[in-house]
C-alpha atoms as a PDB file:
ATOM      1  CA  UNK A   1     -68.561 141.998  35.395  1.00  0.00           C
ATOM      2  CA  UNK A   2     -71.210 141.631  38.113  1.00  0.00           C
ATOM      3  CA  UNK A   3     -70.488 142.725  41.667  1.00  0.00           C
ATOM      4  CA  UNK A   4     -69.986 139.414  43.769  1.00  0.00           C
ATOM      5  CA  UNK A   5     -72.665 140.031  46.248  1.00  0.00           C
ATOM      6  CA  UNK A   6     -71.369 140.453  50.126  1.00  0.00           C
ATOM      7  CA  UNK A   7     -73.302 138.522  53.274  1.00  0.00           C
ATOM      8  CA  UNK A   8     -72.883 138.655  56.797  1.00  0.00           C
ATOM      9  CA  UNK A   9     -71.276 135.315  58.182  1.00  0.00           C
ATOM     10  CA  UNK A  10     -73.262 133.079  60.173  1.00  0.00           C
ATOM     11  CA  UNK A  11     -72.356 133.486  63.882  1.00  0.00           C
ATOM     12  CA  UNK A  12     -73.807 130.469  64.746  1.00  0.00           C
ATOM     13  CA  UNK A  13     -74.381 127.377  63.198  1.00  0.00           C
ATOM     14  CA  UNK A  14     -78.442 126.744  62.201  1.00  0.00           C
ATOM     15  CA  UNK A  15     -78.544 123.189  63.358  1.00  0.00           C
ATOM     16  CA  UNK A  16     -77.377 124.195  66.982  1.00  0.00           C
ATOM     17  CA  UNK A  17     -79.653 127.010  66.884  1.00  0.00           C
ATOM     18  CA  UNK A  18     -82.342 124.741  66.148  1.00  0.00           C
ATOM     19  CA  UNK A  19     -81.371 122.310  68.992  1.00  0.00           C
ATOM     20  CA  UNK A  20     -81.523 125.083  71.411  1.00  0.00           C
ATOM     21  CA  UNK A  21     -84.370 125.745  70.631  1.00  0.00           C
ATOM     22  CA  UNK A  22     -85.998 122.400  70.672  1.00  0.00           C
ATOM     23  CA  UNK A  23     -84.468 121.684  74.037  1.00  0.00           C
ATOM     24  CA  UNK A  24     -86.211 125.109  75.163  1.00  0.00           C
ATOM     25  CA  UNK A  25     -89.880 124.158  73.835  1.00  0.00           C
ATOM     26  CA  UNK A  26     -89.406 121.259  75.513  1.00  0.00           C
ATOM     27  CA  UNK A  27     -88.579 122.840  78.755  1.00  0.00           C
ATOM     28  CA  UNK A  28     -91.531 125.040  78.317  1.00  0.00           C
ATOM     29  CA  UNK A  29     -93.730 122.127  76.680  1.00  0.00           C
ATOM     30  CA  UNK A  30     -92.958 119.984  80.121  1.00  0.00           C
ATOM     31  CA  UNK A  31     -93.380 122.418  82.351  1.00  0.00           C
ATOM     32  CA  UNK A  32     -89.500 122.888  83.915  1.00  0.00           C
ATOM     33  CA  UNK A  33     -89.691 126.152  82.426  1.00  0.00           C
ATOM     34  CA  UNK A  34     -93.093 127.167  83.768  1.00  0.00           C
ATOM     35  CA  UNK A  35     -95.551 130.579  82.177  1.00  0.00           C
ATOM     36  CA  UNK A  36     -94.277 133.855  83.399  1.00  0.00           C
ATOM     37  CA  UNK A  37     -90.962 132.287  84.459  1.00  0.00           C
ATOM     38  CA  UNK A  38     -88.053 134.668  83.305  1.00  0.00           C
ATOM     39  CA  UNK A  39     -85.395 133.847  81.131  1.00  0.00           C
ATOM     40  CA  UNK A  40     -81.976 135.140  80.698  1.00  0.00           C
ATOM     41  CA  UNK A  41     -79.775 134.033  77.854  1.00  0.00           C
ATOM     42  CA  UNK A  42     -76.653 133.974  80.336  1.00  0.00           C
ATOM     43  CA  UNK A  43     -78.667 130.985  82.435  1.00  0.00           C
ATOM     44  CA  UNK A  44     -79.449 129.391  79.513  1.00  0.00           C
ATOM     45  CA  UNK A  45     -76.391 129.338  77.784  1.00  0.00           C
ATOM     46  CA  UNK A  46     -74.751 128.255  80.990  1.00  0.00           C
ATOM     47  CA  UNK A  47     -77.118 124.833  81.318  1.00  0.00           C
ATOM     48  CA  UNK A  48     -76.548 123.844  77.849  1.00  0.00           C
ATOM     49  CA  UNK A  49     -73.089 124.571  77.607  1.00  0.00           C
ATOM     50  CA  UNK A  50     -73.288 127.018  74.357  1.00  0.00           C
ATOM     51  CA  UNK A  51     -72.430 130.359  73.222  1.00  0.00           C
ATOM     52  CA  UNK A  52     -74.962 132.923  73.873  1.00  0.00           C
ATOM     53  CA  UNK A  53     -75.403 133.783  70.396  1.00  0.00           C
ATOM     54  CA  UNK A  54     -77.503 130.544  69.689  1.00  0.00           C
ATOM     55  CA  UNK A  55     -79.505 131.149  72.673  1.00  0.00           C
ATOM     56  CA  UNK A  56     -80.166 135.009  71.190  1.00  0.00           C
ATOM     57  CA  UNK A  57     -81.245 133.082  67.673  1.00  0.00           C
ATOM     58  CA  UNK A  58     -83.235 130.752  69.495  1.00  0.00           C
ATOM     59  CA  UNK A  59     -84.955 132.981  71.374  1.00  0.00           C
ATOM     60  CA  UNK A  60     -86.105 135.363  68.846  1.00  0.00           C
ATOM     61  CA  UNK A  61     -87.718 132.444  67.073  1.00  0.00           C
ATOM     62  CA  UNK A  62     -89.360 131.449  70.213  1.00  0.00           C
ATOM     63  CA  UNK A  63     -90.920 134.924  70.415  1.00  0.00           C
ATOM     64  CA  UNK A  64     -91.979 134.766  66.821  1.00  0.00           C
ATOM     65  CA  UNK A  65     -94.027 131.708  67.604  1.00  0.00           C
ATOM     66  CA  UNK A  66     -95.644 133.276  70.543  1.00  0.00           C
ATOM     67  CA  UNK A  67     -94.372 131.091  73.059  1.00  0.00           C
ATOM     68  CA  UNK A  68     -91.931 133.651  74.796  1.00  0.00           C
ATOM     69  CA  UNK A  69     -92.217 137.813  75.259  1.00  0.00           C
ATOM     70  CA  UNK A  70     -91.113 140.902  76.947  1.00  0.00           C
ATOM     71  CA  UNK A  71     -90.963 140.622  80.393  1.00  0.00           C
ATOM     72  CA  UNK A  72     -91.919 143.753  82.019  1.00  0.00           C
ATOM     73  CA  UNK A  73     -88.689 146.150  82.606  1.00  0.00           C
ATOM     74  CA  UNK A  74     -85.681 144.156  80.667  1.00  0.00           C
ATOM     75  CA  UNK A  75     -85.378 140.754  79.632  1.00  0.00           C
ATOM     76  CA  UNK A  76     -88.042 137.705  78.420  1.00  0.00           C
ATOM     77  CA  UNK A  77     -90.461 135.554  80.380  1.00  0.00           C
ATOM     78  CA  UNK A  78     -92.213 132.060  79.048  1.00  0.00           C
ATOM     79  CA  UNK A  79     -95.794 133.550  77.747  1.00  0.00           C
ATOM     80  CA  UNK A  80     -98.649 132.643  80.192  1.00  0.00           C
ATOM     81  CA  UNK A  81    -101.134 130.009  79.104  1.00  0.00           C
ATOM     82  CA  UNK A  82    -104.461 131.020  77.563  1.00  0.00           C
ATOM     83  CA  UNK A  83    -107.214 129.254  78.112  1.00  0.00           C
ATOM     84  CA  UNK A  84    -109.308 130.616  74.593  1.00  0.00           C
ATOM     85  CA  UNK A  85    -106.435 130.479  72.329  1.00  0.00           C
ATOM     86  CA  UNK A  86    -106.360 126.960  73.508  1.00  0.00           C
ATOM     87  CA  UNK A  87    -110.017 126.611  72.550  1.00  0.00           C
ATOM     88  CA  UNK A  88    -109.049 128.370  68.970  1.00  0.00           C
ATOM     89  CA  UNK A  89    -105.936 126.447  68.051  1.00  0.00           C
ATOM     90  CA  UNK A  90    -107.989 122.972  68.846  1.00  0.00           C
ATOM     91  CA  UNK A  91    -110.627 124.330  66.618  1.00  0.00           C
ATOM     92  CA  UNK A  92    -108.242 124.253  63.530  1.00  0.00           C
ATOM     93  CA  UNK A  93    -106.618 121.248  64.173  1.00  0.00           C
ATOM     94  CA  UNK A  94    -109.828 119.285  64.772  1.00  0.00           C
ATOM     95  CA  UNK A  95    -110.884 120.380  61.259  1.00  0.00           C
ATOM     96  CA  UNK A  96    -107.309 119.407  59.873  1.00  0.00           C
ATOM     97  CA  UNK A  97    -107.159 116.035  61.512  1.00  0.00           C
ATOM     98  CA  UNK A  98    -110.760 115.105  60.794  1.00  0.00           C
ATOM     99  CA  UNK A  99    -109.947 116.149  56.969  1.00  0.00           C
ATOM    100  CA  UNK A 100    -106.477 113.611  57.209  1.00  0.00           C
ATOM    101  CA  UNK A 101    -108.720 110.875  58.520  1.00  0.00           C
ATOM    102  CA  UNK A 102    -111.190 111.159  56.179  1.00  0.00           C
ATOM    103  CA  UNK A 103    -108.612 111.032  53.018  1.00  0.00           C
ATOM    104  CA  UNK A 104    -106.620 108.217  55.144  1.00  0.00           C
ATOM    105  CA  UNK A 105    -109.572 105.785  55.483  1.00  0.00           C
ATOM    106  CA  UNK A 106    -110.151 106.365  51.855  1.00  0.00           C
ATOM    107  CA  UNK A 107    -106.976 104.929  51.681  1.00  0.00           C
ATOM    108  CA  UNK A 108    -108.122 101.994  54.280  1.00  0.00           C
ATOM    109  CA  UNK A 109    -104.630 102.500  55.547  1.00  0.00           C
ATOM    110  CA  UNK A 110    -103.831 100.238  58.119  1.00  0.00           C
ATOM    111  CA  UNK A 111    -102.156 101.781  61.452  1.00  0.00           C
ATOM    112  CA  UNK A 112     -98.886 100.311  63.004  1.00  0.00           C
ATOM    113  CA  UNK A 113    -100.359  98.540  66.281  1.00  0.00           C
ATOM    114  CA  UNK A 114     -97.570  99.541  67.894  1.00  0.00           C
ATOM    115  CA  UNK A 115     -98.295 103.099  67.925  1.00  0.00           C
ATOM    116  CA  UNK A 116    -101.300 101.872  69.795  1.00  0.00           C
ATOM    117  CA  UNK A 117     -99.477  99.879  72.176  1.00  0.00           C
ATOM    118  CA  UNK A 118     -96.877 102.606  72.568  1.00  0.00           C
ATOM    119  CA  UNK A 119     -99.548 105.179  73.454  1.00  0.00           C
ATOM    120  CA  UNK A 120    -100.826 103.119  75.861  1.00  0.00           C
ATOM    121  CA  UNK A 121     -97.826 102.483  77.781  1.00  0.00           C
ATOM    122  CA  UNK A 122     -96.965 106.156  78.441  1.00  0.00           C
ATOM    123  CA  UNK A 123    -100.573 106.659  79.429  1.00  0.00           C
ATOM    124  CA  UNK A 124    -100.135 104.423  82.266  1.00  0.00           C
ATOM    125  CA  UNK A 125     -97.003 105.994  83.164  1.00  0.00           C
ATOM    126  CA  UNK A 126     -95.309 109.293  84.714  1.00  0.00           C
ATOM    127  CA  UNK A 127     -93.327 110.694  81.323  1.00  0.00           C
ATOM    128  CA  UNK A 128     -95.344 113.392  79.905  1.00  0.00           C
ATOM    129  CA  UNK A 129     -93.192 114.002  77.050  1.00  0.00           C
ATOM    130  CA  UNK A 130     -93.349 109.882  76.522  1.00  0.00           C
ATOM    131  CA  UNK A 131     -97.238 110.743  76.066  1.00  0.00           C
ATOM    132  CA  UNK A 132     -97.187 114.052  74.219  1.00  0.00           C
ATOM    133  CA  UNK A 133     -94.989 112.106  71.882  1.00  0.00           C
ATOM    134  CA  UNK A 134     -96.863 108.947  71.656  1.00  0.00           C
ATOM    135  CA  UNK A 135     -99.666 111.230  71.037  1.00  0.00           C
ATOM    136  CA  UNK A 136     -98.001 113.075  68.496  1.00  0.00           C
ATOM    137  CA  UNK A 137     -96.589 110.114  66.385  1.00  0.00           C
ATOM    138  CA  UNK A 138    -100.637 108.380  66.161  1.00  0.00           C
ATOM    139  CA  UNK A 139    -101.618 111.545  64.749  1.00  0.00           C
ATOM    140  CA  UNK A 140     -98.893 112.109  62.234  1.00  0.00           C
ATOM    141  CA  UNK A 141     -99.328 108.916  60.882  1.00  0.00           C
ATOM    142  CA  UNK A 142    -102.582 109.640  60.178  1.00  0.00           C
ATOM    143  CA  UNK A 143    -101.364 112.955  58.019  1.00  0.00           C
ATOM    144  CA  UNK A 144     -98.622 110.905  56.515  1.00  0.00           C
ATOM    145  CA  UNK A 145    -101.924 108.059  55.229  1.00  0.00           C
ATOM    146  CA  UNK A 146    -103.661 110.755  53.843  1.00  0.00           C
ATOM    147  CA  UNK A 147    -101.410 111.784  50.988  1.00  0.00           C
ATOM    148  CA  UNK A 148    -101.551 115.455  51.284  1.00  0.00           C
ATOM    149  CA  UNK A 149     -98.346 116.976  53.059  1.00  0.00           C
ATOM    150  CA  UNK A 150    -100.080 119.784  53.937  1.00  0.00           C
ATOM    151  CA  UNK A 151    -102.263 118.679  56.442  1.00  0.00           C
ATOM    152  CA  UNK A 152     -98.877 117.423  58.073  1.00  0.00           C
ATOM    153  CA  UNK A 153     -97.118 120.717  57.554  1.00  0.00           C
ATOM    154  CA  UNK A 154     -99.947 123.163  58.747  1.00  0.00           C
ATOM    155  CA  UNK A 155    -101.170 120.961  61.836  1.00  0.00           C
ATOM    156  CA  UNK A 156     -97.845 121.041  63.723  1.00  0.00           C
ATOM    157  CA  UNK A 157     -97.598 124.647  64.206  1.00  0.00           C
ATOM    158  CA  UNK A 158    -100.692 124.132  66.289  1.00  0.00           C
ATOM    159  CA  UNK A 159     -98.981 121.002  68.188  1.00  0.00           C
ATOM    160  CA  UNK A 160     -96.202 122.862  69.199  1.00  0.00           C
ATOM    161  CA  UNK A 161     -98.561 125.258  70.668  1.00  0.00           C
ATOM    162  CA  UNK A 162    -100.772 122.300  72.057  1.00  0.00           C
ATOM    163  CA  UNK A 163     -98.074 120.528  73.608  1.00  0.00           C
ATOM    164  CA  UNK A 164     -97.320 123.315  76.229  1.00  0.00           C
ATOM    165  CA  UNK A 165    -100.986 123.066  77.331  1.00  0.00           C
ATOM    166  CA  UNK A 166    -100.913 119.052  77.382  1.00  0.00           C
ATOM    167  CA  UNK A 167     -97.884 119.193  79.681  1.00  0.00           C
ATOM    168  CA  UNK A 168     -99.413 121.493  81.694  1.00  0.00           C
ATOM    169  CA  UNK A 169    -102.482 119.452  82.532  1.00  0.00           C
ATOM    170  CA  UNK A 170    -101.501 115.513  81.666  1.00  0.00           C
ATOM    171  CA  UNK A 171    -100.220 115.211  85.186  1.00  0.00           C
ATOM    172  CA  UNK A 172    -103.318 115.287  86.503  1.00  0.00           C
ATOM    173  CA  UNK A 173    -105.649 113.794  83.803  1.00  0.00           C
ATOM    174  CA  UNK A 174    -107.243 110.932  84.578  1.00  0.00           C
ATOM    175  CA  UNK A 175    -108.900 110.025  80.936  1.00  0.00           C
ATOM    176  CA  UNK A 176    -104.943 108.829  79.407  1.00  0.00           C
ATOM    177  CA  UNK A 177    -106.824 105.709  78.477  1.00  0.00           C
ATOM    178  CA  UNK A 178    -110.051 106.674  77.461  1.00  0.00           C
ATOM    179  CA  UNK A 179    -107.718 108.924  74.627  1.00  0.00           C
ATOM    180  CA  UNK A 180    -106.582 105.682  73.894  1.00  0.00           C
ATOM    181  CA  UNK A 181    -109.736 103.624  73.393  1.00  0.00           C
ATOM    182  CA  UNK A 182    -110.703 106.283  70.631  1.00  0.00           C
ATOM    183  CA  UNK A 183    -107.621 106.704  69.047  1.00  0.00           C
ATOM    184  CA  UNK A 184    -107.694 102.684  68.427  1.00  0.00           C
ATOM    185  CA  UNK A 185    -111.641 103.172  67.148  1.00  0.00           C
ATOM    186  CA  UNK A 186    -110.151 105.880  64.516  1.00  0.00           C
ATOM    187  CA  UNK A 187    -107.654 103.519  63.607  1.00  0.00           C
ATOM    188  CA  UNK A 188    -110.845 100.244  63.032  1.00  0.00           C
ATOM    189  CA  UNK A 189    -112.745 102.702  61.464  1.00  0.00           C
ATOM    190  CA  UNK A 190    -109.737 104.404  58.911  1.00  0.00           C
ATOM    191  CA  UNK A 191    -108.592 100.363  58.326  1.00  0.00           C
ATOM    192  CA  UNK A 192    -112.604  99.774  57.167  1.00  0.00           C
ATOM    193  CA  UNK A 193    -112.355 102.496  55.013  1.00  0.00           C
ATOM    194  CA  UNK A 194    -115.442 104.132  56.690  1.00  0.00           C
ATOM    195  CA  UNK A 195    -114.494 108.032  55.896  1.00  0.00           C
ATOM    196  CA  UNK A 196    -117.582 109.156  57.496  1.00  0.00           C
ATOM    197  CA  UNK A 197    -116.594 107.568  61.077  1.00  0.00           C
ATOM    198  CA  UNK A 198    -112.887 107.869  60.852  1.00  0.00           C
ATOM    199  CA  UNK A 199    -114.197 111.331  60.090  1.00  0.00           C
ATOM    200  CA  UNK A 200    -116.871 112.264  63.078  1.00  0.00           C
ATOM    201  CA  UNK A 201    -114.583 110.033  65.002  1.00  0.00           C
ATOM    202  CA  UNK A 202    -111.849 112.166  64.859  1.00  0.00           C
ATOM    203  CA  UNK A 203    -114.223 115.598  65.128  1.00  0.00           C
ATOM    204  CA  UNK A 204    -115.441 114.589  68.484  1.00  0.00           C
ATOM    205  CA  UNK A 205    -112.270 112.970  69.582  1.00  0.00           C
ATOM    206  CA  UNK A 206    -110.657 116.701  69.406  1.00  0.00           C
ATOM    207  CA  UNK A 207    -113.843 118.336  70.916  1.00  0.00           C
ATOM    208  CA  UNK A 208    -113.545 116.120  74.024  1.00  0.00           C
ATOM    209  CA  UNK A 209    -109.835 116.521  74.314  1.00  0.00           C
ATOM    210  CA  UNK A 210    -110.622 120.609  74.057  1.00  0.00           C
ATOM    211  CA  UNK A 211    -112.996 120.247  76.543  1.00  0.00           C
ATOM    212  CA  UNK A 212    -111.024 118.323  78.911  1.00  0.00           C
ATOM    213  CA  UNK A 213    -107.596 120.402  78.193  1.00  0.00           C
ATOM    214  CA  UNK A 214    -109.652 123.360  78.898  1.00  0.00           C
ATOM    215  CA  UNK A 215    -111.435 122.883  82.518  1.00  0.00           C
ATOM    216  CA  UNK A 216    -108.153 121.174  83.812  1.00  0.00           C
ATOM    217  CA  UNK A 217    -106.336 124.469  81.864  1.00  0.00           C
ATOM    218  CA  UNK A 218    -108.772 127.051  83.782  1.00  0.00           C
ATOM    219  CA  UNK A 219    -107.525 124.812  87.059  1.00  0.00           C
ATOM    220  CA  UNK A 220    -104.140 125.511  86.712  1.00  0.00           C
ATOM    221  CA  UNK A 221    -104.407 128.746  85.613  1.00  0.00           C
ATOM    222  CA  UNK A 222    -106.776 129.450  88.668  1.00  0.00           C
ATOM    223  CA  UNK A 223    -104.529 127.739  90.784  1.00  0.00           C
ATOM    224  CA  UNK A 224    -101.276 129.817  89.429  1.00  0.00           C
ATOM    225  CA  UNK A 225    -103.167 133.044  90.307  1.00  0.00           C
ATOM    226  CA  UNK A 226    -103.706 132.713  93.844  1.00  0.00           C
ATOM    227  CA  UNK A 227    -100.218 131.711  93.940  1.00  0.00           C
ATOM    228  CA  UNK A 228     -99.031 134.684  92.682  1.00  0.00           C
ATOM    229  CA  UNK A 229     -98.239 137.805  95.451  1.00  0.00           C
ATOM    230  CA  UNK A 230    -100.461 140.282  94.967  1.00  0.00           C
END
């Protein structure tokens, strides 16, 4: 008779683990937990009104994806902001979003308007997570039109990693509707089936928003530093 194999119990359950941790890339996405900031898992647990050991699960997955570390002597801090893995990370998703609207428009899938009219609402507003997310949802129906889940699946490990930048910088950005006006041209040109545009429109579309997210990026990051006590 086989031996009945033995596992550890579960300490904590995964779905709370994963909303601690959502709620914490948020906080670092947005800003209200800001790079270099420390982190204890006592504070934490203490604003969301859970255990610590969810916070300890969470936490170790946010170090995993790069997005917390060691802080020096004991404990974690959120992981500075780097303006070249920025540049990097755009570079890959550029390719992977050109490649969805090329295979979309192929499709001549037709956008929901309202993701247009959405997007442009939070532009003109103060919510940055309303425009990371209307941001977000334009693109990924763009990877859900072009039939190949992996574009989907491999593009939003760079968003959550481009979403931290966004919030640092959308505050101040004054091209929220320019973003839109090509984001509606992608959509005309993936509706008219022209791959080649919905293609190079999408290419430069990234470039720009690269471009931009990186000058404001070395701003902040300039900025941060001569706060910072020497």
């Amino acid at each position: 008779m086989p031996n009945t194999p033995t596992l550890v119990r579960l300490e904590a359950a995964p779905d709370l683990v994963d909303q601690v941790y959502r709620r914490l890339l948020d906080a670092i996405s947005e800003g209200s937990l800001a790079p270099g900031q420390r982190i204890t898992q006592e504070e934490i647990a203490q604003q969301l009104a859970v255990s610590r050991q969810p916070v300890l699960q969470a936490l170790r997955l946010l170090k995993k994806d790069g997005f917390v570390q060691d802080a020096p002597g004991r404990g974690l801090l959120v992981a500075p902001l780097d303006a070249d893995w920025t540049q990097a990370v755009y570079q890959v998703r550029g390719a992977l979003d050109a490649l969805a609207a090329r295979l979309a428009a192929q499709a001549r899938y037709r956008l929901d308007p309202r993701l247009l009219e959405a997007g442009r609402k939070a532009a003109r507003g103060r919510n940055v997570k309303a425009m990371i997310d209307a941001d977000l949802a334009f693109h990924d129906a763009i990877y859900a039109a072009s039939g190949n889940p992996l574009i989907a699946q491999s593009a939003h490990q760079h968003w959550r990693h481009l979403r931290r930048v966004m919030g640092a910088v959308l505050q101040q950005s004054r091209q929220r509707e320019t973003v839109w006006d090509e984001h509606e041209a992608i959509a005309r040109a993936i509706a008219a089936g022209d791959a080649d545009r919905a293609a190079q429109s999408m290419q430069q579309h990234g470039q720009r928003a690269a471009e931009n997210l990186a000058q404001r990026l070395a701003g902040v990051l300039g900025t941060a530093s001569q706060q910072t006590p020497t």
